[in-house]
N, C-alpha and C. Protein backbone atom coordinates (compact mmCIF):
# COMPACT_ATOMS: atom_id res chain seq x y z
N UNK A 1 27.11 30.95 -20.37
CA UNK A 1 27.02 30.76 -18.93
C UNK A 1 27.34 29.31 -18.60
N UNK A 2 28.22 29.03 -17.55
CA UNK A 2 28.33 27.77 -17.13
C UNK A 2 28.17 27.35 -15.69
N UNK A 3 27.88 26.58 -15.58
CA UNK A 3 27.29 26.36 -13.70
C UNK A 3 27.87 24.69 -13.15
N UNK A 4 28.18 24.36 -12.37
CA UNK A 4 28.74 23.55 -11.85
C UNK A 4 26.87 22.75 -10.76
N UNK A 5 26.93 21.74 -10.83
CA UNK A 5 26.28 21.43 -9.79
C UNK A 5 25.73 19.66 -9.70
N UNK A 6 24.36 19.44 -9.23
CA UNK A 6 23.99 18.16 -9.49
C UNK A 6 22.82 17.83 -10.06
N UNK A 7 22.48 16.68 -11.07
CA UNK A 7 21.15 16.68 -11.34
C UNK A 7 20.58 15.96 -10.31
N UNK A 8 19.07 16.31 -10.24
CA UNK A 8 18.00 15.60 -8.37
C UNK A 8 17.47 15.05 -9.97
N UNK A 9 16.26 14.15 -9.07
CA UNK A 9 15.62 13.07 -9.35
C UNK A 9 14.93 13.54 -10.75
N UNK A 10 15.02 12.90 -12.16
CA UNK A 10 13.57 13.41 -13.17
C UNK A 10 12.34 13.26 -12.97
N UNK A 11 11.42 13.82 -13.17
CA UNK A 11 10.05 14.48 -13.21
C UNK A 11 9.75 13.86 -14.64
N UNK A 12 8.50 12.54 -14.49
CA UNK A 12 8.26 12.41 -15.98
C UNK A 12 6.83 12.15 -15.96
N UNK A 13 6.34 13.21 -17.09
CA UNK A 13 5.00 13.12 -17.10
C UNK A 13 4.60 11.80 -17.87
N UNK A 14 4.00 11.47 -17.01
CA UNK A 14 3.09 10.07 -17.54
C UNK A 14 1.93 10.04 -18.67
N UNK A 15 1.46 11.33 -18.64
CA UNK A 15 0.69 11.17 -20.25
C UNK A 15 1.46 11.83 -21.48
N UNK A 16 2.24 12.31 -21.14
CA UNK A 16 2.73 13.01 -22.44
C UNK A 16 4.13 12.16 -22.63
N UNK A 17 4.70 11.08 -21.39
CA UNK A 17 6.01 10.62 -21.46
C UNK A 17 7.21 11.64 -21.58
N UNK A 18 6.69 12.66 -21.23
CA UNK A 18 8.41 13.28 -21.44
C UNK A 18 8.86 13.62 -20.49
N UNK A 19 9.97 14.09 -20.37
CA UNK A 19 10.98 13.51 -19.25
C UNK A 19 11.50 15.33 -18.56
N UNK A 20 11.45 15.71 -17.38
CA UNK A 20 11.71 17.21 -16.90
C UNK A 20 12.71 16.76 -16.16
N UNK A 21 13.88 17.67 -16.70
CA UNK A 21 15.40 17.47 -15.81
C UNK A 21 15.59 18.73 -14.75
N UNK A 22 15.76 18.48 -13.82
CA UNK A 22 16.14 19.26 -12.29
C UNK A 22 17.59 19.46 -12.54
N UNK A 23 18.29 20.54 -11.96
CA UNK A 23 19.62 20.89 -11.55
C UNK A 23 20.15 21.68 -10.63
N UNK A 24 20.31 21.04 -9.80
CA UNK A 24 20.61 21.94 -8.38
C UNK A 24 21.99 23.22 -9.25
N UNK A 25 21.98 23.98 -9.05
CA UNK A 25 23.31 25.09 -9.66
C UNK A 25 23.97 25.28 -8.08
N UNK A 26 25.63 24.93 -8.17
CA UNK A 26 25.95 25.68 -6.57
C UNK A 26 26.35 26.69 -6.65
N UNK A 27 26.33 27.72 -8.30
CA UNK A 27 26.30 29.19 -8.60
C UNK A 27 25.34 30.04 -8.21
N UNK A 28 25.35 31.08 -7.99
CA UNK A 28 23.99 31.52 -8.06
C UNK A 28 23.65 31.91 -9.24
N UNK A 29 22.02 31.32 -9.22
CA UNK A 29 21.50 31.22 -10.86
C UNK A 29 20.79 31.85 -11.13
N UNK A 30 20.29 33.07 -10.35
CA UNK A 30 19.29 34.12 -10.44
C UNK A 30 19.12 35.25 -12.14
N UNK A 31 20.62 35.36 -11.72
CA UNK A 31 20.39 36.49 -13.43
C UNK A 31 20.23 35.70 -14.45
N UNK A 32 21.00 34.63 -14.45
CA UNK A 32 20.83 33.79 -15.42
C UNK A 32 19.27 33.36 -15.94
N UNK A 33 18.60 33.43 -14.65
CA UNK A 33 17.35 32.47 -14.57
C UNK A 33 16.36 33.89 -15.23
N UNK A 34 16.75 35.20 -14.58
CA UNK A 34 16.11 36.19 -15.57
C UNK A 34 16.21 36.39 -16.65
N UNK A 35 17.55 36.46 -17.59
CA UNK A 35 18.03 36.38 -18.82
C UNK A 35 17.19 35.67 -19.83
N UNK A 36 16.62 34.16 -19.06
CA UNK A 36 16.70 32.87 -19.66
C UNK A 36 15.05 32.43 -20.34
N UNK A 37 14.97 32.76 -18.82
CA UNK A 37 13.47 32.59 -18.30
C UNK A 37 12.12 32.52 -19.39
N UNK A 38 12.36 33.66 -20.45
CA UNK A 38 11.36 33.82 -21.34
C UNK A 38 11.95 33.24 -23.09
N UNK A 39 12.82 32.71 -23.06
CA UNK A 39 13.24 32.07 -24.16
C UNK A 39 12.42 30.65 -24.24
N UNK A 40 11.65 30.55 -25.29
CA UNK A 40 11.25 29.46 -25.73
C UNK A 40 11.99 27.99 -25.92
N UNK A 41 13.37 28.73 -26.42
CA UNK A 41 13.82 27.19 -26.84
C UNK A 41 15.57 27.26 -25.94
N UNK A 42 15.80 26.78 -25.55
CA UNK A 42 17.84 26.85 -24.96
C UNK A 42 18.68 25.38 -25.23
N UNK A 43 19.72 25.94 -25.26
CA UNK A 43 20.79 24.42 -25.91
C UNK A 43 21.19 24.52 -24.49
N UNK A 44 21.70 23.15 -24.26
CA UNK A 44 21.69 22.89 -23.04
C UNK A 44 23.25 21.46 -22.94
N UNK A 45 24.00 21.64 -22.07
CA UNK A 45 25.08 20.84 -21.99
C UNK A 45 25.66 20.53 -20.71
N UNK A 46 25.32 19.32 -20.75
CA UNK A 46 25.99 18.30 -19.43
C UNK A 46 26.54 17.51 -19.42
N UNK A 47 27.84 17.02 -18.56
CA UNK A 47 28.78 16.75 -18.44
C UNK A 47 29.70 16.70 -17.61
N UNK A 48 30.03 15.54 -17.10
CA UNK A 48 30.86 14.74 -15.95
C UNK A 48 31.75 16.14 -15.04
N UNK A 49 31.89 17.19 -14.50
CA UNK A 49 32.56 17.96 -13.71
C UNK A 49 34.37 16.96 -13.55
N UNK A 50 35.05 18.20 -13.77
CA UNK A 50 36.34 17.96 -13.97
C UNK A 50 36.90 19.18 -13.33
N UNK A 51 37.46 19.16 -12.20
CA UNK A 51 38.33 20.55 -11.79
C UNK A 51 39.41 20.43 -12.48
N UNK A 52 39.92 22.55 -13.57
CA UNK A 52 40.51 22.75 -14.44
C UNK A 52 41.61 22.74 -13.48
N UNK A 53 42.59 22.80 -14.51
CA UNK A 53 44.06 22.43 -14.17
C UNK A 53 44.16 24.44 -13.53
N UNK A 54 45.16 24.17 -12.45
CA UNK A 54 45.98 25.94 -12.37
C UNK A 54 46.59 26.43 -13.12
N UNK A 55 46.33 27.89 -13.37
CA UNK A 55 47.57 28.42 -13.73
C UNK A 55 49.29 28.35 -13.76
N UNK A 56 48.73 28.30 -12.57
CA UNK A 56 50.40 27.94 -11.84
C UNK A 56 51.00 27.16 -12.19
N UNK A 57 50.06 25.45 -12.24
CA UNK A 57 51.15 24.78 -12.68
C UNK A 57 51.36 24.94 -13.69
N UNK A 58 50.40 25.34 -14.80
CA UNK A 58 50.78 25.49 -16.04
C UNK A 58 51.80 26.45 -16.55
N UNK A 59 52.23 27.39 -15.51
CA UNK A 59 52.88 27.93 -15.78
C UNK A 59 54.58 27.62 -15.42
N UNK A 60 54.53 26.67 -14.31
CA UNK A 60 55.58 25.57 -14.03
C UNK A 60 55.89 25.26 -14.67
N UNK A 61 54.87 23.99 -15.57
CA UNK A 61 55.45 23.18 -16.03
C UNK A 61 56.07 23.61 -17.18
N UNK A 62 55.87 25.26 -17.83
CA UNK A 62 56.69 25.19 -19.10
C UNK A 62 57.72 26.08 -18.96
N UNK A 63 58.42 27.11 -17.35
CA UNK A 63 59.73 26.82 -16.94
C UNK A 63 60.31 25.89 -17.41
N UNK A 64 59.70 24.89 -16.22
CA UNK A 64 60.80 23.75 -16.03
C UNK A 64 61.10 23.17 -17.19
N UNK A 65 59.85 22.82 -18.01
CA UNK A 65 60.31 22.29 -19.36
C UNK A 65 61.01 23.22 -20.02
N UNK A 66 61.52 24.40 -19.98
CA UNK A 66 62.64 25.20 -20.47
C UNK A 66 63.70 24.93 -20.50
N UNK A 67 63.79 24.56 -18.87
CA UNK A 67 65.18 24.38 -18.33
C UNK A 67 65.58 22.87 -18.58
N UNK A 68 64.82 21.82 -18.95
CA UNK A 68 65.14 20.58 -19.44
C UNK A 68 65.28 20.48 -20.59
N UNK A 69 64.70 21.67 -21.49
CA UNK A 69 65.00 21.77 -23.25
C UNK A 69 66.23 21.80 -23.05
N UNK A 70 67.06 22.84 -22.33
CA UNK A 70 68.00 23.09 -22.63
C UNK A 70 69.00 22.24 -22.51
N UNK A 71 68.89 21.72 -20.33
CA UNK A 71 69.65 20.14 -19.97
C UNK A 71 70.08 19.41 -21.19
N UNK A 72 69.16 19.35 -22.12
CA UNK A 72 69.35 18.14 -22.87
C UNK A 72 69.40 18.40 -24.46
N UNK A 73 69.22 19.82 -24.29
CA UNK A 73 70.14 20.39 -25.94
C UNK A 73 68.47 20.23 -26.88
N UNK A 74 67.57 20.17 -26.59
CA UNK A 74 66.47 20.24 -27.63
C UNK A 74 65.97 21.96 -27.90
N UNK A 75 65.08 21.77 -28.51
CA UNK A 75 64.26 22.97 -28.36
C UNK A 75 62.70 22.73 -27.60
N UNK A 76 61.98 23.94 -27.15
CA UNK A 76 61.10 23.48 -26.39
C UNK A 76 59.96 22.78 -26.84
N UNK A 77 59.63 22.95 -28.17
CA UNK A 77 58.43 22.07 -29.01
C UNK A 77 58.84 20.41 -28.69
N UNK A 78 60.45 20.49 -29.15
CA UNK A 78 60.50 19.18 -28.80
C UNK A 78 60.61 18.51 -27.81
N UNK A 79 61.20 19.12 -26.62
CA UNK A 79 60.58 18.64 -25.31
C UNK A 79 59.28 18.39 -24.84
N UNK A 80 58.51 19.34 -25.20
CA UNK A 80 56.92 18.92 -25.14
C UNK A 80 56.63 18.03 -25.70
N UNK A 81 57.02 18.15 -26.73
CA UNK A 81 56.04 16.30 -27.51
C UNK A 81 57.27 15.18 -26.85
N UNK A 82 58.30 15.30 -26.61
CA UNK A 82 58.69 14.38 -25.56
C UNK A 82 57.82 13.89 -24.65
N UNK A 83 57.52 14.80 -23.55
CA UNK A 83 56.74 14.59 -22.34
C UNK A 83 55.65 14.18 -22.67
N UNK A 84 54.95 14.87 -23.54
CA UNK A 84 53.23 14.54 -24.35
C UNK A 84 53.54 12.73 -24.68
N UNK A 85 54.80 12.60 -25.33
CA UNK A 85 54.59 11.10 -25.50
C UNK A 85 54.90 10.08 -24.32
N UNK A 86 55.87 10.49 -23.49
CA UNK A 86 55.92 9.88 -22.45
C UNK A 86 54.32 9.98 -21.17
N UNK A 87 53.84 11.06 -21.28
CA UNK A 87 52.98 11.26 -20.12
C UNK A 87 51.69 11.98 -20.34
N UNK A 88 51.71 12.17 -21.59
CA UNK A 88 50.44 12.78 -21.98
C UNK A 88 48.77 11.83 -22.25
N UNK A 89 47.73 12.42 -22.66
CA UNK A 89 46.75 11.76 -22.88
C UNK A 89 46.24 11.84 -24.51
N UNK A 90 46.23 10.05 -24.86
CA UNK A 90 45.59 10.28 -26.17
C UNK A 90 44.20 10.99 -26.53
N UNK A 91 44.14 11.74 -27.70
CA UNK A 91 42.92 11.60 -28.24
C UNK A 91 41.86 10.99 -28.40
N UNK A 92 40.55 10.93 -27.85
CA UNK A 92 39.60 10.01 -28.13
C UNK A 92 38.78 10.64 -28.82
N UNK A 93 37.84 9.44 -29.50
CA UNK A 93 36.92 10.15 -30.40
C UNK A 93 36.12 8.77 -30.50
N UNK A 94 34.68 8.64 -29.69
CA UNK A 94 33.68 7.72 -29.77
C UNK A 94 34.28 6.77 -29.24
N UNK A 95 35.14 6.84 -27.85
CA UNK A 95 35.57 5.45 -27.04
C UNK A 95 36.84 5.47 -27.53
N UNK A 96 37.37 5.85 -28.70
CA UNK A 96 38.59 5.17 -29.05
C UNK A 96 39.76 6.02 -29.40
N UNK A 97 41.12 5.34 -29.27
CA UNK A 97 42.19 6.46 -29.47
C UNK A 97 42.13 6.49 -31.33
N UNK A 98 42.74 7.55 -31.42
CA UNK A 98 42.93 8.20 -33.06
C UNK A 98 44.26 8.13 -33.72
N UNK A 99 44.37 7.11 -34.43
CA UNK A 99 45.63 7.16 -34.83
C UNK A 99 45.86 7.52 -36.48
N UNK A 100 46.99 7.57 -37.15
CA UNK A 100 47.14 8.54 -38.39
C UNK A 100 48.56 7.40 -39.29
N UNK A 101 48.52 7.55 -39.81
CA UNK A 101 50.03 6.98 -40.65
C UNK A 101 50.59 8.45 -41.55
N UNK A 102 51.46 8.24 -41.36
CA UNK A 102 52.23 9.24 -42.56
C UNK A 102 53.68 8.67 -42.69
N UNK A 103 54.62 9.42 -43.72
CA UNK A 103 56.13 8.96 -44.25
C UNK A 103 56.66 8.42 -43.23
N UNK A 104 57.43 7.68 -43.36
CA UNK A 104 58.52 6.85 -42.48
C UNK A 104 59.81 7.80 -42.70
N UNK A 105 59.98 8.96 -42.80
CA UNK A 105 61.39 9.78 -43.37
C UNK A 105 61.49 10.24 -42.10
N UNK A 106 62.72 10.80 -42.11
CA UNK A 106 63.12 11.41 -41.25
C UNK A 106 63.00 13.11 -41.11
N UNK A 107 62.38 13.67 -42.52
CA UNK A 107 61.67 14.57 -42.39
C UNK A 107 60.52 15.03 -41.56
N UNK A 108 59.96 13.66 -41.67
CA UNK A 108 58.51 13.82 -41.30
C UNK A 108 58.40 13.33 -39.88
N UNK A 109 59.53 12.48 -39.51
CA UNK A 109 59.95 12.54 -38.28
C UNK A 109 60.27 14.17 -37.53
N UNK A 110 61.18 14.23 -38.07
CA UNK A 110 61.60 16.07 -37.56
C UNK A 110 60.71 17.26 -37.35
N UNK A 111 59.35 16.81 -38.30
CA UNK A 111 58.05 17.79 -37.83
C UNK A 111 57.43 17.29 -37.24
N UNK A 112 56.86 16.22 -36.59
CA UNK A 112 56.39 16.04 -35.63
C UNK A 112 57.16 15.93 -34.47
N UNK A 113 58.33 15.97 -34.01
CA UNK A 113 59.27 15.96 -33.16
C UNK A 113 58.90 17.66 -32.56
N UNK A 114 59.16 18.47 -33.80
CA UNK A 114 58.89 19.95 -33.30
C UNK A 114 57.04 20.83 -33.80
N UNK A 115 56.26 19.98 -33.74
CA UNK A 115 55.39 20.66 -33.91
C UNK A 115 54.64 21.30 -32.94
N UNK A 116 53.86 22.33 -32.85
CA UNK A 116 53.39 22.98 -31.81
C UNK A 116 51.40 22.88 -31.86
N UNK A 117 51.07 22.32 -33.40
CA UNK A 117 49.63 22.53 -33.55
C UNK A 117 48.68 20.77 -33.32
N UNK A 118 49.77 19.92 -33.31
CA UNK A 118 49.63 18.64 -33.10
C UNK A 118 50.58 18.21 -32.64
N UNK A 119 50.14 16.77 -32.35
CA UNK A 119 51.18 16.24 -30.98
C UNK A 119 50.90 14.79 -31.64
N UNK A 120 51.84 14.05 -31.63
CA UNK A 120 51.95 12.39 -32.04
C UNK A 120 52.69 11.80 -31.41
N UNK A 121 52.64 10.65 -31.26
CA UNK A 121 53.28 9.28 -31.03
C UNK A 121 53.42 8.31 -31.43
N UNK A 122 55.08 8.25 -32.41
CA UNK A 122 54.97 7.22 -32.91
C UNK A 122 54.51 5.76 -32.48
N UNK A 123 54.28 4.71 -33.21
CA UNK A 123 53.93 3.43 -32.45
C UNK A 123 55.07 2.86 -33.41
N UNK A 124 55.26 1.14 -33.18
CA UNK A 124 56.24 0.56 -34.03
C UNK A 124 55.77 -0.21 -35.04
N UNK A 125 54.63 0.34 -35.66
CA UNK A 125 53.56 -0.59 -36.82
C UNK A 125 53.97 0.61 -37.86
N UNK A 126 54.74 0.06 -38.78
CA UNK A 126 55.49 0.39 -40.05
C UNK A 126 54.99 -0.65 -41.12
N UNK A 127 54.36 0.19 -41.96
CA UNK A 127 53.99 -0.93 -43.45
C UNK A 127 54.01 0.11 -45.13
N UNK A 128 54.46 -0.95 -45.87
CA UNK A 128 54.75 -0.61 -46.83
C UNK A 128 53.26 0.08 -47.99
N UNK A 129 53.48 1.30 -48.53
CA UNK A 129 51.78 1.64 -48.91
C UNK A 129 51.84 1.13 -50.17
N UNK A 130 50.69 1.33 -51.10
CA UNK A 130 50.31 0.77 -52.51
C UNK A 130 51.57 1.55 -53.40
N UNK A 131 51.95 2.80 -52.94
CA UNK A 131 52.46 3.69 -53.76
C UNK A 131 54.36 3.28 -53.40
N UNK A 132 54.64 2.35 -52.95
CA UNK A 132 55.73 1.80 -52.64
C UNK A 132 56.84 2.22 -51.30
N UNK A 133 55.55 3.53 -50.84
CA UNK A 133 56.59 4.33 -49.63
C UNK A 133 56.30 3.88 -48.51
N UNK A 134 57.16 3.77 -47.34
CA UNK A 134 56.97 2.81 -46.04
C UNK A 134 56.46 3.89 -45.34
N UNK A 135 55.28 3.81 -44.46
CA UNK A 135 54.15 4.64 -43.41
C UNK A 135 54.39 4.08 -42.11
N UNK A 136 54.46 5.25 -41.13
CA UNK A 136 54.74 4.75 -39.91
C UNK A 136 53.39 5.37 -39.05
N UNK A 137 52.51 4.30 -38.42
CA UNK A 137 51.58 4.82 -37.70
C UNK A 137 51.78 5.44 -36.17
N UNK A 138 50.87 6.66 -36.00
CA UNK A 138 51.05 7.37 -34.70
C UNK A 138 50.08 7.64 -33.94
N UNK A 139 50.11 7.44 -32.95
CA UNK A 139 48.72 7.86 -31.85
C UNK A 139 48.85 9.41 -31.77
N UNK A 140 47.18 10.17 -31.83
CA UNK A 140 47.38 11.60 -31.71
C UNK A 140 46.81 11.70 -30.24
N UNK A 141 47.61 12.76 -29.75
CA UNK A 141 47.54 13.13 -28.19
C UNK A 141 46.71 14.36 -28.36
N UNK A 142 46.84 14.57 -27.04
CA UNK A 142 45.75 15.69 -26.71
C UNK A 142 46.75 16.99 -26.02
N UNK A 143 46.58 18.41 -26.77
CA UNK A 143 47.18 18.66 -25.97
C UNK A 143 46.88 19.45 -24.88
N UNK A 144 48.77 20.16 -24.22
CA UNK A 144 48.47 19.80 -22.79
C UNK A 144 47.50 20.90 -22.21
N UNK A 145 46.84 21.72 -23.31
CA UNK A 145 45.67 23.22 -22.52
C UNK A 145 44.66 22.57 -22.00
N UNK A 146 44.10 20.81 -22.69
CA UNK A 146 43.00 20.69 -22.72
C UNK A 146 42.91 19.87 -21.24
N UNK A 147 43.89 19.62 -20.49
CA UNK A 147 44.39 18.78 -19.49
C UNK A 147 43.79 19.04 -17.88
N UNK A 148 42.74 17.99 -17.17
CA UNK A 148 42.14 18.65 -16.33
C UNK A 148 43.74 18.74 -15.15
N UNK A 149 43.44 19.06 -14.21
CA UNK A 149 44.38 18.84 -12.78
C UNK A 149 45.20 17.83 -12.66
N UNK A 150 44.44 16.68 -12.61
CA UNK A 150 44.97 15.06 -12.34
C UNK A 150 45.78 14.85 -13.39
N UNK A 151 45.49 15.22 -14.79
CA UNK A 151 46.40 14.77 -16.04
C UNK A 151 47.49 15.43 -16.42
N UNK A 152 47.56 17.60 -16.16
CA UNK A 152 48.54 17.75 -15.70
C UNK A 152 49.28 17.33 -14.40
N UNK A 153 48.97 17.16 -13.31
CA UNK A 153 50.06 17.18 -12.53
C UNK A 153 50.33 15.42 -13.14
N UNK A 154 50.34 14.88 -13.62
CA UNK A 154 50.72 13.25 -13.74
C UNK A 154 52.04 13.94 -15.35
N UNK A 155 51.54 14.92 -16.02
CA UNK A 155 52.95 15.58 -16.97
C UNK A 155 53.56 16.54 -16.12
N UNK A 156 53.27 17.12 -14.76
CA UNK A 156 54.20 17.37 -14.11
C UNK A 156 55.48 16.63 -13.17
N UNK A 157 54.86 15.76 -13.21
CA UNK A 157 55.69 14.52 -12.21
C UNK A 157 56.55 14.05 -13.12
N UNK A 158 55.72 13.69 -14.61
CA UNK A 158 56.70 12.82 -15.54
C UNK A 158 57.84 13.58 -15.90
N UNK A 159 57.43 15.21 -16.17
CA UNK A 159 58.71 16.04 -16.10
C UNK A 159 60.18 15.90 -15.12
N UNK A 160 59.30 15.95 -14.01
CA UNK A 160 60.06 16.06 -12.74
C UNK A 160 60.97 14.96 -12.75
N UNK A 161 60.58 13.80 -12.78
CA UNK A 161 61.30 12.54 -12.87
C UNK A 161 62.46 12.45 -14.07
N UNK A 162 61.74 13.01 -15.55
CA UNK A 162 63.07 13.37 -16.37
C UNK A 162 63.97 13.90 -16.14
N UNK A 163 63.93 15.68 -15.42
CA UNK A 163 64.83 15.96 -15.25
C UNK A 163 65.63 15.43 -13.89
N UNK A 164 64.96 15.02 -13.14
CA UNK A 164 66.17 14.13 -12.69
C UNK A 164 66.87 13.01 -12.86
N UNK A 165 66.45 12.10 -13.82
CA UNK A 165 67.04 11.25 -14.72
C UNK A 165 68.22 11.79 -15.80
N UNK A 166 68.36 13.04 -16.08
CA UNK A 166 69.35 13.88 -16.80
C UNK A 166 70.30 14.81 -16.29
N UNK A 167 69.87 14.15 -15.02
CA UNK A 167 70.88 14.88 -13.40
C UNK A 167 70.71 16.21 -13.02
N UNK A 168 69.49 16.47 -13.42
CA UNK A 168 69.11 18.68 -12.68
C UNK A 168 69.18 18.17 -11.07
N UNK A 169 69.77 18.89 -10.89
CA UNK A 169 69.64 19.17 -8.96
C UNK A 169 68.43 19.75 -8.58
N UNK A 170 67.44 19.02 -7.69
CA UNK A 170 66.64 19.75 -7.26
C UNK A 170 66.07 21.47 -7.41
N UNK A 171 67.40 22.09 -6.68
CA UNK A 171 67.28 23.43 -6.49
C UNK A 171 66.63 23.89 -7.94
N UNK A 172 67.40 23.48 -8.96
CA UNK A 172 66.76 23.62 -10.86
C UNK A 172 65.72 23.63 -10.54
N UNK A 173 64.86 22.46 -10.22
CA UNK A 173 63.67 21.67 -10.65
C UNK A 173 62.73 22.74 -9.82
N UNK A 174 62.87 22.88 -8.57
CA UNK A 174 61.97 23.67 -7.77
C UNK A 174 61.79 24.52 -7.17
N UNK A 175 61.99 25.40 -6.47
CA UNK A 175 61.94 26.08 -5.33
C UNK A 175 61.07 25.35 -4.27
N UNK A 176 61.59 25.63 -2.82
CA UNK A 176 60.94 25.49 -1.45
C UNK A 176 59.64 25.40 -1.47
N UNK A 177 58.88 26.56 -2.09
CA UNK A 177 57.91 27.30 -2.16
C UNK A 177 56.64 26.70 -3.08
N UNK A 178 57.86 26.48 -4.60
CA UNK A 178 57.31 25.59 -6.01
C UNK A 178 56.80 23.73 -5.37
N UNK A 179 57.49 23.36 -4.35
CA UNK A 179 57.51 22.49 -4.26
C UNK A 179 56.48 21.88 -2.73
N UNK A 180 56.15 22.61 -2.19
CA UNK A 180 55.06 22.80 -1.17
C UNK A 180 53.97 23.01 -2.03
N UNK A 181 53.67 23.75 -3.08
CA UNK A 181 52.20 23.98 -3.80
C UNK A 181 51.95 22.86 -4.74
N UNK A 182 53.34 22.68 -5.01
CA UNK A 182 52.91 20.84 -5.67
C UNK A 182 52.55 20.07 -5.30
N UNK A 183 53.07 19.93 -4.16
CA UNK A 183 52.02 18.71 -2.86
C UNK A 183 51.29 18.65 -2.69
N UNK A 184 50.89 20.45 -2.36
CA UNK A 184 49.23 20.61 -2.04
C UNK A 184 48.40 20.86 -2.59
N UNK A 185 48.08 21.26 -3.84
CA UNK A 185 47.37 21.08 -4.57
C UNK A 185 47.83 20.20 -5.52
N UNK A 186 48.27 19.08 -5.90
CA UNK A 186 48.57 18.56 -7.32
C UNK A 186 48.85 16.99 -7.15
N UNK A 187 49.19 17.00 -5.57
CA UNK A 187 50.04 15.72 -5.05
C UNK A 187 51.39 15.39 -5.55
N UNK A 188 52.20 16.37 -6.55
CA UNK A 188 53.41 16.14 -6.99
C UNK A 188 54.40 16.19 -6.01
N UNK A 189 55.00 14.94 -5.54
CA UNK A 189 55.68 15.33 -4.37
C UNK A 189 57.32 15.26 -5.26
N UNK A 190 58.64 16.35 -5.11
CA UNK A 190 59.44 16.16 -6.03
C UNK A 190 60.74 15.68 -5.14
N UNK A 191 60.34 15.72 -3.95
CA UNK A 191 61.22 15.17 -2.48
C UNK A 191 61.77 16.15 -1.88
């Protein structure tokens, strides 16, 4: 069960010191509260509210990124980790981004170029390892399912702007229709 809402003021008992958390639910929390009610112990998880990204655009954005695989002769894995590196969001883990080294080849270039289960970015910090082979370090991204609203539409725009940097005509990029729901919900304005 998940509920959206706000925590009100804590309740802390002064002889025992422990601390009673309030939560307004703007669900209704009734069955839940029957379900719940007589369980001794519950895991419990809170956390900053983020409105999820749409369908829609998500379903946009990997059209359009179709039609720019093609513009530009890739395949679509590799257009995505294109965009992911141009406009995507790193990985964090305890405050900080996550980065990895592996081969400096051009093999190992070519699978992360087309991978679909991870997403990287190279950086330009290249060093030679104990074992005599040169390692090229990469920032790992996040990918784009996990992406609230604000972070897709900011890889929808960055799209948008590619393919018109690779000369798609509008009409490609949008429809009338595609391009009114971008505004209004997403703020992607594509002109």
């Amino acid at each position: 069960m998940k509920f959206t809402g706000k925590l009100k003021e804590p309740i802390i008992d002064f002889a025992t010191r422990r601390l009673t958390i309030l939560f307004e639910p703007q669900e209704d929390f009734t069955q839940a509260y029957e379900e719940l009610k007589d369980c001794e112990k519950l895991s419990l998880e809170i956390k900053r509210y983020r409105r999820k990204r749409s369908l829609d655009a998500n379903a946009y954005y990997w059209v359009l990124l179709g039609k720019f695989a093609k513009a530009i002769s890739l395949s679509n894995p590799e257009a995505h980790n294109l965009m992911l590196c141009r406009y995507g969001q790193p990985e964090i883990f305890e405050g900080k981004a996550v980065y990895m080294t592996i081969p400096d080849t051009e093999e190992a270039e070519r699978k992360v170029r087309n991978a679909t289960d991870y997403h990287l970015q190279p950086t330009s910090q290249i060093r030679e390892g104990n074992d005599g082979i040169t390692y090229r370090t990469y920032k790992l991204l996040r990918g784009s399912h996990t992406y609230d609203s604000a972070e897709m539409a900011r890889l929808i725009d960055g799209l948008i702007t590619s393919c018109k940097e690779v000369g798609m005509p509008d009409a490609a990029i949008a429809t009338p229709d595609e391009k009114r729901l971008l505004k209004e919900r997403y703020g992607v304005d594509i002109g």
